[in-house]
Protein backbone atom coordinates (compact mmCIF):
# COMPACT_ATOMS: atom_id res chain seq x y z
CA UNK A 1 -29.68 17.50 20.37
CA UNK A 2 -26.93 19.54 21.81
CA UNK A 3 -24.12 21.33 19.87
CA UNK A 4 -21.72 18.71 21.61
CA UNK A 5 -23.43 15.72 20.67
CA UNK A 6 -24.12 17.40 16.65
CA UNK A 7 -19.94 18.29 16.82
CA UNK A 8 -19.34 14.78 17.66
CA UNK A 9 -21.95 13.14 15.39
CA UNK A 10 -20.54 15.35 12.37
CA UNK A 11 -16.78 14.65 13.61
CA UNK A 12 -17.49 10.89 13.47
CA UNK A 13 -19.35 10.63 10.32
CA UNK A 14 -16.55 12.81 9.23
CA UNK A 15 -14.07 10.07 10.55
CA UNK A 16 -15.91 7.26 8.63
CA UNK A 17 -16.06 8.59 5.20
CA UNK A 18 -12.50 9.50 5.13
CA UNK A 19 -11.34 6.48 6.50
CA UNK A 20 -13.88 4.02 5.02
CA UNK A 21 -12.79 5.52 1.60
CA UNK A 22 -9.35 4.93 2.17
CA UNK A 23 -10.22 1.17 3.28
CA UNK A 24 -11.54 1.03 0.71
CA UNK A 25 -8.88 1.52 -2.00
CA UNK A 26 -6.24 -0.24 0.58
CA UNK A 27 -8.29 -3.50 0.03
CA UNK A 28 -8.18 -2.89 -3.79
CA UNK A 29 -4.42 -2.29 -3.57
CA UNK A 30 -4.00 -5.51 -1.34
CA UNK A 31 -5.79 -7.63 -3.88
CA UNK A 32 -3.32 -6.43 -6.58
CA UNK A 33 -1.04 -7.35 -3.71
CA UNK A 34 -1.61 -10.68 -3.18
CA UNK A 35 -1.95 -11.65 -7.08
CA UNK A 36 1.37 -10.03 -7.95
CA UNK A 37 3.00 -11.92 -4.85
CA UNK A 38 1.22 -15.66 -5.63
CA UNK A 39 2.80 -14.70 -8.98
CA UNK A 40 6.50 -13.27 -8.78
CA UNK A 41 7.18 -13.79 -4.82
CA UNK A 42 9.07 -16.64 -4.27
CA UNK A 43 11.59 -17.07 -1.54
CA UNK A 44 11.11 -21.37 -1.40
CA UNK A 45 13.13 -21.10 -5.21
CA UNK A 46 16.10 -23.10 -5.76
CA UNK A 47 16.64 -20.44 -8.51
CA UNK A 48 19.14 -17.77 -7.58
CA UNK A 49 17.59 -14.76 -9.32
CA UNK A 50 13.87 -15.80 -7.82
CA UNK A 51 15.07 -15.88 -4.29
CA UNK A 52 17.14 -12.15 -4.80
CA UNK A 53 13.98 -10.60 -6.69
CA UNK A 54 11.67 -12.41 -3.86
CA UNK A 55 14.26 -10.85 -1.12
CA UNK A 56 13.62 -7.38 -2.86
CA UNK A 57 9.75 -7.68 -3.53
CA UNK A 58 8.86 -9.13 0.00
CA UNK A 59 6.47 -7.25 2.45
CA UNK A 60 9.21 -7.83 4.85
CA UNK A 61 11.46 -5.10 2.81
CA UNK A 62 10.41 -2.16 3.94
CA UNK A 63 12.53 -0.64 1.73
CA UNK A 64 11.60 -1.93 -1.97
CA UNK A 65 9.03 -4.29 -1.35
CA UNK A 66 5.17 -4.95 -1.45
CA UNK A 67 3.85 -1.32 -1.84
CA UNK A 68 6.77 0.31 -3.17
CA UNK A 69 7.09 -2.50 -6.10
CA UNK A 70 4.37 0.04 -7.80
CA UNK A 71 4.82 3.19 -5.59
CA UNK A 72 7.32 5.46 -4.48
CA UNK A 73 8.71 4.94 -1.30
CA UNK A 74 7.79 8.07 1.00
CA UNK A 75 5.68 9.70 -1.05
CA UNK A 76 1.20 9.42 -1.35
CA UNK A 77 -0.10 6.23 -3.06
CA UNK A 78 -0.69 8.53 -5.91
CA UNK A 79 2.82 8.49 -7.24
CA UNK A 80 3.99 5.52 -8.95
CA UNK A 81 6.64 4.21 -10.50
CA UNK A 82 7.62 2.92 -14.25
CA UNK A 83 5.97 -0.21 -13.01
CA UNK A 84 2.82 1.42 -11.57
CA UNK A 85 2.12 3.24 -14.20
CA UNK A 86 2.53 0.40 -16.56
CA UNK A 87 -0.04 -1.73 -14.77
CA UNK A 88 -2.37 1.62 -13.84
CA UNK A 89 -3.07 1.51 -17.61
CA UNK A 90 -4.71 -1.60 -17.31
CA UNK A 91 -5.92 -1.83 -13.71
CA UNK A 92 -8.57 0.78 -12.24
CA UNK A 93 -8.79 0.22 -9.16
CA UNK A 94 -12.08 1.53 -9.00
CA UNK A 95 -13.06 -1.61 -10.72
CA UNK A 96 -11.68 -3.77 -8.06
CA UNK A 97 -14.43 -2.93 -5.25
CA UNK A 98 -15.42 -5.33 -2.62
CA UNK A 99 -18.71 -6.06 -3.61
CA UNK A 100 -16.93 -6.95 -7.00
CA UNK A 101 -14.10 -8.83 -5.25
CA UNK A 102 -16.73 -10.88 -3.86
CA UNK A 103 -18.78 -11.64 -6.19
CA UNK A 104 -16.42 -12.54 -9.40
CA UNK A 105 -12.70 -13.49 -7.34
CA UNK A 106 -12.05 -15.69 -10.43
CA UNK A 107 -12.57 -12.77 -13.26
CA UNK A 108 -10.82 -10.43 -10.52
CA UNK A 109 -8.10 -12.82 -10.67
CA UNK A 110 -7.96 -12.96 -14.26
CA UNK A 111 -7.92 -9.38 -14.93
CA UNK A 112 -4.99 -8.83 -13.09
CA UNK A 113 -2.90 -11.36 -14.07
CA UNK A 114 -3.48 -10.32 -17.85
CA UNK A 115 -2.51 -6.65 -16.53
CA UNK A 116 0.61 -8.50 -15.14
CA UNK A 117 1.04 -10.29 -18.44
CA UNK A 118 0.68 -7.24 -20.53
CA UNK A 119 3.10 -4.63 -17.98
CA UNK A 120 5.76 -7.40 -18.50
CA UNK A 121 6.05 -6.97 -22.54
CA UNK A 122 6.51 -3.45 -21.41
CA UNK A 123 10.39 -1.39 -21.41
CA UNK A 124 10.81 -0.61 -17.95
CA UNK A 125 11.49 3.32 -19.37
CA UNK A 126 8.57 3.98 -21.18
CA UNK A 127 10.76 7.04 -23.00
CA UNK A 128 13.67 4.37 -24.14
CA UNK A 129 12.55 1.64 -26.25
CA UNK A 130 15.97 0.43 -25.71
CA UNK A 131 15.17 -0.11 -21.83
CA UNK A 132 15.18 -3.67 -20.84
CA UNK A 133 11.04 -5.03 -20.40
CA UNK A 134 9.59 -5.01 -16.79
CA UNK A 135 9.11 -9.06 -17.05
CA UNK A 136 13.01 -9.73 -18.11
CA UNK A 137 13.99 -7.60 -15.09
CA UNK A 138 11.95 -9.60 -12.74
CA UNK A 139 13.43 -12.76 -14.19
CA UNK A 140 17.01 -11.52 -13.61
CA UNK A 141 15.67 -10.69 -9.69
CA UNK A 142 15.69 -7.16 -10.22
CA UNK A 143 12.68 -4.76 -9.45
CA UNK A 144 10.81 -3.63 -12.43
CA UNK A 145 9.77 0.08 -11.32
CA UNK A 146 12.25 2.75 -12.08
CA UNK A 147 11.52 6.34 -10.55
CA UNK A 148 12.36 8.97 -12.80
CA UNK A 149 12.21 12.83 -12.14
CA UNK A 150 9.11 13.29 -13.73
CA UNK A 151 7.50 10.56 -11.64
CA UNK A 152 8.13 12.63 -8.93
CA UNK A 153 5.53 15.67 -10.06
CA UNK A 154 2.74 15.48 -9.23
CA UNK A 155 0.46 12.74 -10.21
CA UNK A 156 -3.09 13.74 -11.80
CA UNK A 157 -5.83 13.21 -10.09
CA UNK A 158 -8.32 11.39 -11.76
């Protein structure tokens, strides 16, 4: 084998494990995706406050919505917001592989929607217990992730 063809063969195996790792998590993050938008997402509501937090939460705003419901806008998946962090204490991602996804969609679903239930009893400022609780803002159509200085360090890695 030539150092050309070993350069390439390293450069593409390189390639795969980078991005097939990052696939990988993506399709975890979709799946929390899709349940939180089946759930909260609805732009067909007769109900004022549904259609303005729908209008906010959409994938089509590429300004508050879909990703940056839990994340903050511009910056790595790594950094989330109030929200994020409310629902990353009951969601590991890591526990949300394919093979996993696969295999048990209906306890996959269920997980996540208790993680939803749970973040919603939650105050939206986990440092003022007189903050108003993530599901209440979601109900009034507001987005439940604040972004705080301190979100902004950052994140640990785990």
């Amino acid at each position: 084998m030539t150092n050309v063809q070993r350069l390439c063969m390293c450069g593409g195996l390189a390639f795969a494990v980078v991005f097939g790792v990052q696939a990988h998590s993506a399709h975890a993050i979709m799946t929390f995706w899709k349940e939180f938008e089946e759930r909260y997402v609805k732009p067909d509501s007769e109900d004022p406050a549904e259609q303005a937090f729908a209008k906010l939460a959409s994938a089509k705003n590429k300004e508050t919505g879909k990703c940056n419901v839990c994340h903050i806008k511009g910056k790595s998946k790594k950094y989330h917001n109030t929200y994020g962090k409310a629902l990353a204490e009951f969601l590991d991602k890591d526990d949300f592989k394919t093979k996993r996804r696969k295999e048990e969609p209906e306890a996959v679903k269920k997980e996540i929607q208790e993680a939803f239930d749970k973040a919603a009893k939650m105050h939206s400022d986990p440092d003022n217990k007189e903050s108003p609780l993530f599901g209440k803002l979601m109900e009034e159509g507001k987005l439940p992730g604040l972004v705080r200085p301190k979100d902004l360090k950052k994140p640990e890695d785990k």
